[in-house]
C-alpha atoms as a PDB file:
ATOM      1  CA  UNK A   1     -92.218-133.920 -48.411  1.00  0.00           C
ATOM      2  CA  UNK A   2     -92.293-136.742 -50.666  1.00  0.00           C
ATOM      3  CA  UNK A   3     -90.050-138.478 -52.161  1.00  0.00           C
ATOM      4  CA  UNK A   4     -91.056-139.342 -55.565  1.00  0.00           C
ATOM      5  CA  UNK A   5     -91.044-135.930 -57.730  1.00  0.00           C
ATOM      6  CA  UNK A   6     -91.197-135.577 -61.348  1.00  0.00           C
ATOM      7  CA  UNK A   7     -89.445-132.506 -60.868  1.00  0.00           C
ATOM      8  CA  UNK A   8     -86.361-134.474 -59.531  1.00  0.00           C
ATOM      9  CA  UNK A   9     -86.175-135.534 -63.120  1.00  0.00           C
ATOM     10  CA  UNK A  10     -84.360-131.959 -63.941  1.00  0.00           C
ATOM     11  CA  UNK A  11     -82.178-133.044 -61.806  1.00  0.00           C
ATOM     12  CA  UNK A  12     -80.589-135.659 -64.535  1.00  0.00           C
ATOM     13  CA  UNK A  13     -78.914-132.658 -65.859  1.00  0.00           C
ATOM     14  CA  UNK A  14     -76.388-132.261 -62.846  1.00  0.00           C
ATOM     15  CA  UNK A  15     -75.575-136.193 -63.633  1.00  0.00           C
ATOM     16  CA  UNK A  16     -74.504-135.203 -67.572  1.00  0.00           C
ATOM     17  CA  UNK A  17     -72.176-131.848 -66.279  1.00  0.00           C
ATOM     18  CA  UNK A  18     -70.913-134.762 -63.091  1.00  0.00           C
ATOM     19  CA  UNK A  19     -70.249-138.213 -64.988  1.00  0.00           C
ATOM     20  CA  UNK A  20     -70.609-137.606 -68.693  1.00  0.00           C
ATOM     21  CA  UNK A  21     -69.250-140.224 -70.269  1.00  0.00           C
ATOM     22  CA  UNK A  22     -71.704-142.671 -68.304  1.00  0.00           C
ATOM     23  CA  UNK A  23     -74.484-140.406 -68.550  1.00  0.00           C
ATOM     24  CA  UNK A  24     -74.041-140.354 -72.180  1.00  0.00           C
ATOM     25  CA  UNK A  25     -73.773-144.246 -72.157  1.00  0.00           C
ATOM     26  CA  UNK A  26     -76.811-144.308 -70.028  1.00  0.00           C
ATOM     27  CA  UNK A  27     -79.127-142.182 -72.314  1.00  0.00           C
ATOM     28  CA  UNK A  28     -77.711-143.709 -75.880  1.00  0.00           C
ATOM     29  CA  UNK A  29     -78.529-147.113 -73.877  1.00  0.00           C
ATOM     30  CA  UNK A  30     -82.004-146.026 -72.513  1.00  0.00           C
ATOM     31  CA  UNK A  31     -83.289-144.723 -75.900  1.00  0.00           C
ATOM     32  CA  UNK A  32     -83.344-148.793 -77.096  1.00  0.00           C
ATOM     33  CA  UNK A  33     -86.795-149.133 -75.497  1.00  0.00           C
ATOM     34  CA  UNK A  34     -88.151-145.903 -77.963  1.00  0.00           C
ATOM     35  CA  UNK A  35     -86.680-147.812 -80.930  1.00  0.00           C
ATOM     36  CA  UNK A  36     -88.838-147.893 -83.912  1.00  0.00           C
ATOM     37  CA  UNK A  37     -87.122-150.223 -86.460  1.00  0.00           C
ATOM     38  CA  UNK A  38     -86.610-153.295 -83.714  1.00  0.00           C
ATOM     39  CA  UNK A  39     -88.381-156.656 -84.033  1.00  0.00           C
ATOM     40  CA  UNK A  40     -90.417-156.010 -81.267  1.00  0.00           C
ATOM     41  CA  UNK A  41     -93.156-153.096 -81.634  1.00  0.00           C
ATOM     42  CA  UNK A  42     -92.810-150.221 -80.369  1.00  0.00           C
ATOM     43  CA  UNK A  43     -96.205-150.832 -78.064  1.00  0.00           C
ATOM     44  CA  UNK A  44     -95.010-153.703 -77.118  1.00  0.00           C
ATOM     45  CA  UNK A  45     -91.817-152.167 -76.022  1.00  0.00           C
ATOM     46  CA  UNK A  46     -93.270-149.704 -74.060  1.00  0.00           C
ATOM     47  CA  UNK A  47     -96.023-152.481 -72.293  1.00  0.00           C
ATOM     48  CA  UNK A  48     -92.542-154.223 -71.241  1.00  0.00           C
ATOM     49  CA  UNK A  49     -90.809-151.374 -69.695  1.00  0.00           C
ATOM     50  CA  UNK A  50     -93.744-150.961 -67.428  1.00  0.00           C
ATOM     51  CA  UNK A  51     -93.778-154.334 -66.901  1.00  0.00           C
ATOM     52  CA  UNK A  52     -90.181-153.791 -65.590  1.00  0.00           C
ATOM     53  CA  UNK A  53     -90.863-150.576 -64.296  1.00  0.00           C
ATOM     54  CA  UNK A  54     -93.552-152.679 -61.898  1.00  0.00           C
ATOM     55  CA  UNK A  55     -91.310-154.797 -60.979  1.00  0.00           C
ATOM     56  CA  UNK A  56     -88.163-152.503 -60.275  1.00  0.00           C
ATOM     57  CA  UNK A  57     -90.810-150.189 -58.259  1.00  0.00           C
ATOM     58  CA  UNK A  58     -89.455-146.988 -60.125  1.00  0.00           C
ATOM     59  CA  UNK A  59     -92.329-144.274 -60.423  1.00  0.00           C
ATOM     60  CA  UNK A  60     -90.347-142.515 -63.200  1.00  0.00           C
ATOM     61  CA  UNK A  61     -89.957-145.339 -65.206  1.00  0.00           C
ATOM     62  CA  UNK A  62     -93.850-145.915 -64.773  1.00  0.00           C
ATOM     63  CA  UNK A  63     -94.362-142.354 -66.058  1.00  0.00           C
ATOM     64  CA  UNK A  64     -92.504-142.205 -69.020  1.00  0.00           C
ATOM     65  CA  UNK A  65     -93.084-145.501 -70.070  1.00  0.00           C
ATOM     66  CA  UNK A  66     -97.031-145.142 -69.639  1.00  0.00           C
ATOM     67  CA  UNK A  67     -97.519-142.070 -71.671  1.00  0.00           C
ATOM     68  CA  UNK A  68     -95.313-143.674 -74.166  1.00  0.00           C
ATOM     69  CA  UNK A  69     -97.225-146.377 -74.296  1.00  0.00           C
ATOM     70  CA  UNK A  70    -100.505-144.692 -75.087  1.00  0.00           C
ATOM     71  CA  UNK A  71     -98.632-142.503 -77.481  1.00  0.00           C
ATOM     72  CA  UNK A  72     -97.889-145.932 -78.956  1.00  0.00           C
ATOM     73  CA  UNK A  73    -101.636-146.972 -78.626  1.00  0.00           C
ATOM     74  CA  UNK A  74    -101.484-149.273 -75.912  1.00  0.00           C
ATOM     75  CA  UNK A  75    -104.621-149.184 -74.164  1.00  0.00           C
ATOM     76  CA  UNK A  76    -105.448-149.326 -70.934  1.00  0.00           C
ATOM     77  CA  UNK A  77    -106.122-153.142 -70.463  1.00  0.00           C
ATOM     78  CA  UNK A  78    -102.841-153.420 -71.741  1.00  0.00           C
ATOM     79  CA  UNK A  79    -100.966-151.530 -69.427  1.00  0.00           C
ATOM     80  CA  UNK A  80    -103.369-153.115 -66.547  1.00  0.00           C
ATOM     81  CA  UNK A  81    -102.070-156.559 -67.862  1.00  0.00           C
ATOM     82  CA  UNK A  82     -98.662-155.754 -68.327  1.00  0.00           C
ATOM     83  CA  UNK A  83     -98.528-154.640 -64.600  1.00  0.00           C
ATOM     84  CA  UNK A  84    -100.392-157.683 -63.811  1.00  0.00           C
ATOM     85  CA  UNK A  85     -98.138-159.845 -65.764  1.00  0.00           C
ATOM     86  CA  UNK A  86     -94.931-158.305 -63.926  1.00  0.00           C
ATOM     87  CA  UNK A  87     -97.119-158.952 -60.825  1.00  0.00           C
ATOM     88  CA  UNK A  88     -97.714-162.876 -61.156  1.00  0.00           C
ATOM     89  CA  UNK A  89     -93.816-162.611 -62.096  1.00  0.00           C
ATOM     90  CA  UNK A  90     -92.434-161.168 -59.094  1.00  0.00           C
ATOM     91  CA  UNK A  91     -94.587-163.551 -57.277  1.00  0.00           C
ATOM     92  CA  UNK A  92     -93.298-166.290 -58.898  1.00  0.00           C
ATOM     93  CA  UNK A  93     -89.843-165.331 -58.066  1.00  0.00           C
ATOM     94  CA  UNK A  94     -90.697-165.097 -54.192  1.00  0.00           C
ATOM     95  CA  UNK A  95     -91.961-168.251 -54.375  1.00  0.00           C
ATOM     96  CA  UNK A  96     -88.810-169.926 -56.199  1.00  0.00           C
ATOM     97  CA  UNK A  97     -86.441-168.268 -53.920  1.00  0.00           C
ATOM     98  CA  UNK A  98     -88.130-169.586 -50.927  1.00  0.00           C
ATOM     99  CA  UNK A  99     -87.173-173.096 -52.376  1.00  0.00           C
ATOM    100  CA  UNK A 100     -83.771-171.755 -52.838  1.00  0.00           C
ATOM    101  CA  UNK A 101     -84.222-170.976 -49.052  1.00  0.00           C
ATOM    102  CA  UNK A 102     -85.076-174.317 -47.972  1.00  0.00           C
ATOM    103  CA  UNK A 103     -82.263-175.839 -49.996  1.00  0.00           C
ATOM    104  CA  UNK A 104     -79.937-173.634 -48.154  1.00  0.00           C
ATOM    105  CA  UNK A 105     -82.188-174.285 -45.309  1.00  0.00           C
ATOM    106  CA  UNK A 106     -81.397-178.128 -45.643  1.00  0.00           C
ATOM    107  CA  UNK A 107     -77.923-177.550 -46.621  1.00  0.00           C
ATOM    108  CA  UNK A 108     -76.856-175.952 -43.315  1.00  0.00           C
ATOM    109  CA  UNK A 109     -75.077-177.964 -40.966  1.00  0.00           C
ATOM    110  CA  UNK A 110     -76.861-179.756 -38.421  1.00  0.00           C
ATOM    111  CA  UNK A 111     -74.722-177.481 -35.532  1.00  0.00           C
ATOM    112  CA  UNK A 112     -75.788-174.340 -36.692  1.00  0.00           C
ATOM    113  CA  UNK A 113     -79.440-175.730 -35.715  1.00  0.00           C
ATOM    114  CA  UNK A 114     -77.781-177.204 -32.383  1.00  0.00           C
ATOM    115  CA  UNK A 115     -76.609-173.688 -31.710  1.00  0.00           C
ATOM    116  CA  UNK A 116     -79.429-171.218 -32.863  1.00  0.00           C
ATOM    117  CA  UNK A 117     -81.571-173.428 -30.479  1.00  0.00           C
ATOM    118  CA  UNK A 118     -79.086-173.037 -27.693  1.00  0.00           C
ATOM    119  CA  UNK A 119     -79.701-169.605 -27.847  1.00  0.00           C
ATOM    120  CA  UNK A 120     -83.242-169.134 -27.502  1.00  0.00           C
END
Protein backbone atom coordinates (compact mmCIF):
# COMPACT_ATOMS: atom_id res chain seq x y z
CA UNK A 1 0.00 0.00 0.00
CA UNK A 2 0.87 3.44 -0.66
CA UNK A 3 -0.23 6.27 0.37
CA UNK A 4 -0.33 8.74 -2.32
CA UNK A 5 -3.23 7.61 -4.89
CA UNK A 6 -4.75 9.56 -7.56
CA UNK A 7 -7.63 7.52 -7.08
CA UNK A 8 -8.08 8.99 -3.50
CA UNK A 9 -8.97 12.05 -5.47
CA UNK A 10 -12.70 10.46 -5.99
CA UNK A 11 -12.74 10.54 -2.75
CA UNK A 12 -13.34 14.59 -2.71
CA UNK A 13 -16.83 13.70 -3.48
CA UNK A 14 -17.66 12.24 0.10
CA UNK A 15 -16.17 15.83 1.38
CA UNK A 16 -19.04 17.87 -0.91
CA UNK A 17 -22.18 15.27 0.41
CA UNK A 18 -20.07 15.76 4.35
CA UNK A 19 -19.19 19.65 4.63
CA UNK A 20 -20.75 21.41 1.68
CA UNK A 21 -20.74 24.69 2.36
CA UNK A 22 -16.79 24.56 2.88
CA UNK A 23 -16.31 22.28 0.14
CA UNK A 24 -18.06 24.63 -2.05
CA UNK A 25 -15.89 27.53 -0.59
CA UNK A 26 -12.91 25.39 -1.12
CA UNK A 27 -13.46 24.61 -4.89
CA UNK A 28 -14.92 28.35 -5.88
CA UNK A 29 -11.52 29.35 -3.95
CA UNK A 30 -9.22 26.73 -5.67
CA UNK A 31 -10.42 27.53 -9.24
CA UNK A 32 -8.40 31.23 -8.76
CA UNK A 33 -5.17 29.51 -9.84
CA UNK A 34 -7.12 28.31 -13.46
CA UNK A 35 -8.16 31.97 -13.88
CA UNK A 36 -7.76 33.28 -17.29
CA UNK A 37 -8.55 37.05 -17.13
CA UNK A 38 -5.99 37.73 -13.93
CA UNK A 39 -2.85 39.88 -14.22
CA UNK A 40 -0.75 37.11 -13.90
CA UNK A 41 -0.73 34.44 -16.90
CA UNK A 42 -2.21 31.65 -16.75
CA UNK A 43 1.42 29.71 -17.22
CA UNK A 44 2.68 31.55 -14.86
CA UNK A 45 -0.04 30.64 -12.51
CA UNK A 46 0.25 27.21 -12.94
CA UNK A 47 4.53 27.36 -12.65
CA UNK A 48 3.56 28.96 -9.08
CA UNK A 49 1.24 26.40 -7.82
CA UNK A 50 3.92 23.86 -8.35
CA UNK A 51 6.18 25.98 -6.91
CA UNK A 52 3.85 25.78 -3.83
CA UNK A 53 2.90 22.44 -4.45
CA UNK A 54 6.97 21.72 -3.91
CA UNK A 55 7.04 23.32 -1.12
CA UNK A 56 3.73 22.09 0.68
CA UNK A 57 4.97 18.40 -0.45
CA UNK A 58 1.38 17.61 -1.87
CA UNK A 59 1.63 15.01 -4.84
CA UNK A 60 -1.89 16.02 -6.00
CA UNK A 61 -1.24 19.44 -6.18
CA UNK A 62 1.99 18.49 -8.26
CA UNK A 63 -0.29 16.55 -10.63
CA UNK A 64 -2.83 18.81 -11.46
CA UNK A 65 -0.85 21.71 -11.48
CA UNK A 66 1.85 20.07 -13.91
CA UNK A 67 -0.44 18.96 -16.61
CA UNK A 68 -1.99 22.31 -16.33
CA UNK A 69 0.92 23.82 -16.79
CA UNK A 70 1.89 22.16 -20.04
CA UNK A 71 -1.67 22.59 -21.14
CA UNK A 72 -0.70 26.22 -20.54
CA UNK A 73 2.67 25.72 -22.44
CA UNK A 74 5.01 25.74 -19.75
CA UNK A 75 7.82 23.71 -20.66
CA UNK A 76 9.74 21.56 -18.97
CA UNK A 77 12.69 23.86 -17.85
CA UNK A 78 10.07 25.79 -16.47
CA UNK A 79 8.52 23.49 -14.28
CA UNK A 80 12.27 22.18 -13.39
CA UNK A 81 12.93 25.87 -12.30
CA UNK A 82 9.89 26.53 -10.64
CA UNK A 83 10.57 23.44 -8.38
CA UNK A 84 14.01 24.64 -8.08
CA UNK A 85 12.98 28.07 -7.22
CA UNK A 86 10.53 26.70 -4.36
CA UNK A 87 13.65 24.62 -3.49
CA UNK A 88 16.30 27.52 -2.83
CA UNK A 89 13.05 29.01 -0.98
CA UNK A 90 12.39 26.48 1.49
CA UNK A 91 16.03 26.48 2.08
CA UNK A 92 16.15 29.85 2.72
CA UNK A 93 13.48 29.60 5.25
CA UNK A 94 15.44 26.77 7.24
CA UNK A 95 18.15 28.83 7.31
CA UNK A 96 16.25 32.08 8.70
CA UNK A 97 14.49 30.11 11.26
CA UNK A 98 17.62 28.73 12.61
CA UNK A 99 18.50 32.47 13.40
CA UNK A 100 15.14 32.73 14.89
CA UNK A 101 16.46 29.68 16.91
CA UNK A 102 19.49 31.20 18.17
CA UNK A 103 17.65 34.36 19.14
CA UNK A 104 15.42 32.26 21.21
CA UNK A 105 18.49 30.33 21.86
CA UNK A 106 20.12 33.56 23.41
CA UNK A 107 16.97 34.73 24.85
CA UNK A 108 16.54 31.80 27.27
CA UNK A 109 17.43 32.30 30.69
CA UNK A 110 20.74 31.52 31.83
CA UNK A 111 19.00 28.66 34.45
CA UNK A 112 17.41 26.79 31.94
CA UNK A 113 21.17 26.17 30.65
CA UNK A 114 22.19 25.64 34.48
CA UNK A 115 19.52 22.98 34.57
CA UNK A 116 19.56 21.11 31.12
CA UNK A 117 23.31 20.63 32.05
CA UNK A 118 22.42 19.30 35.45
CA UNK A 119 20.73 16.72 33.82
CA UNK A 120 23.05 15.17 31.57
Amino acid sequence: MHYHDSDDLKRLGEFKQLAPAEFSAFVAFDKTVGREDGAIPRKYRELIAIAVACTTQCPYCLDVHTRAAKRAGASREEVTEAAMLAAALRAGAAVTHGALAIKLFDQAPASQATKSESQK
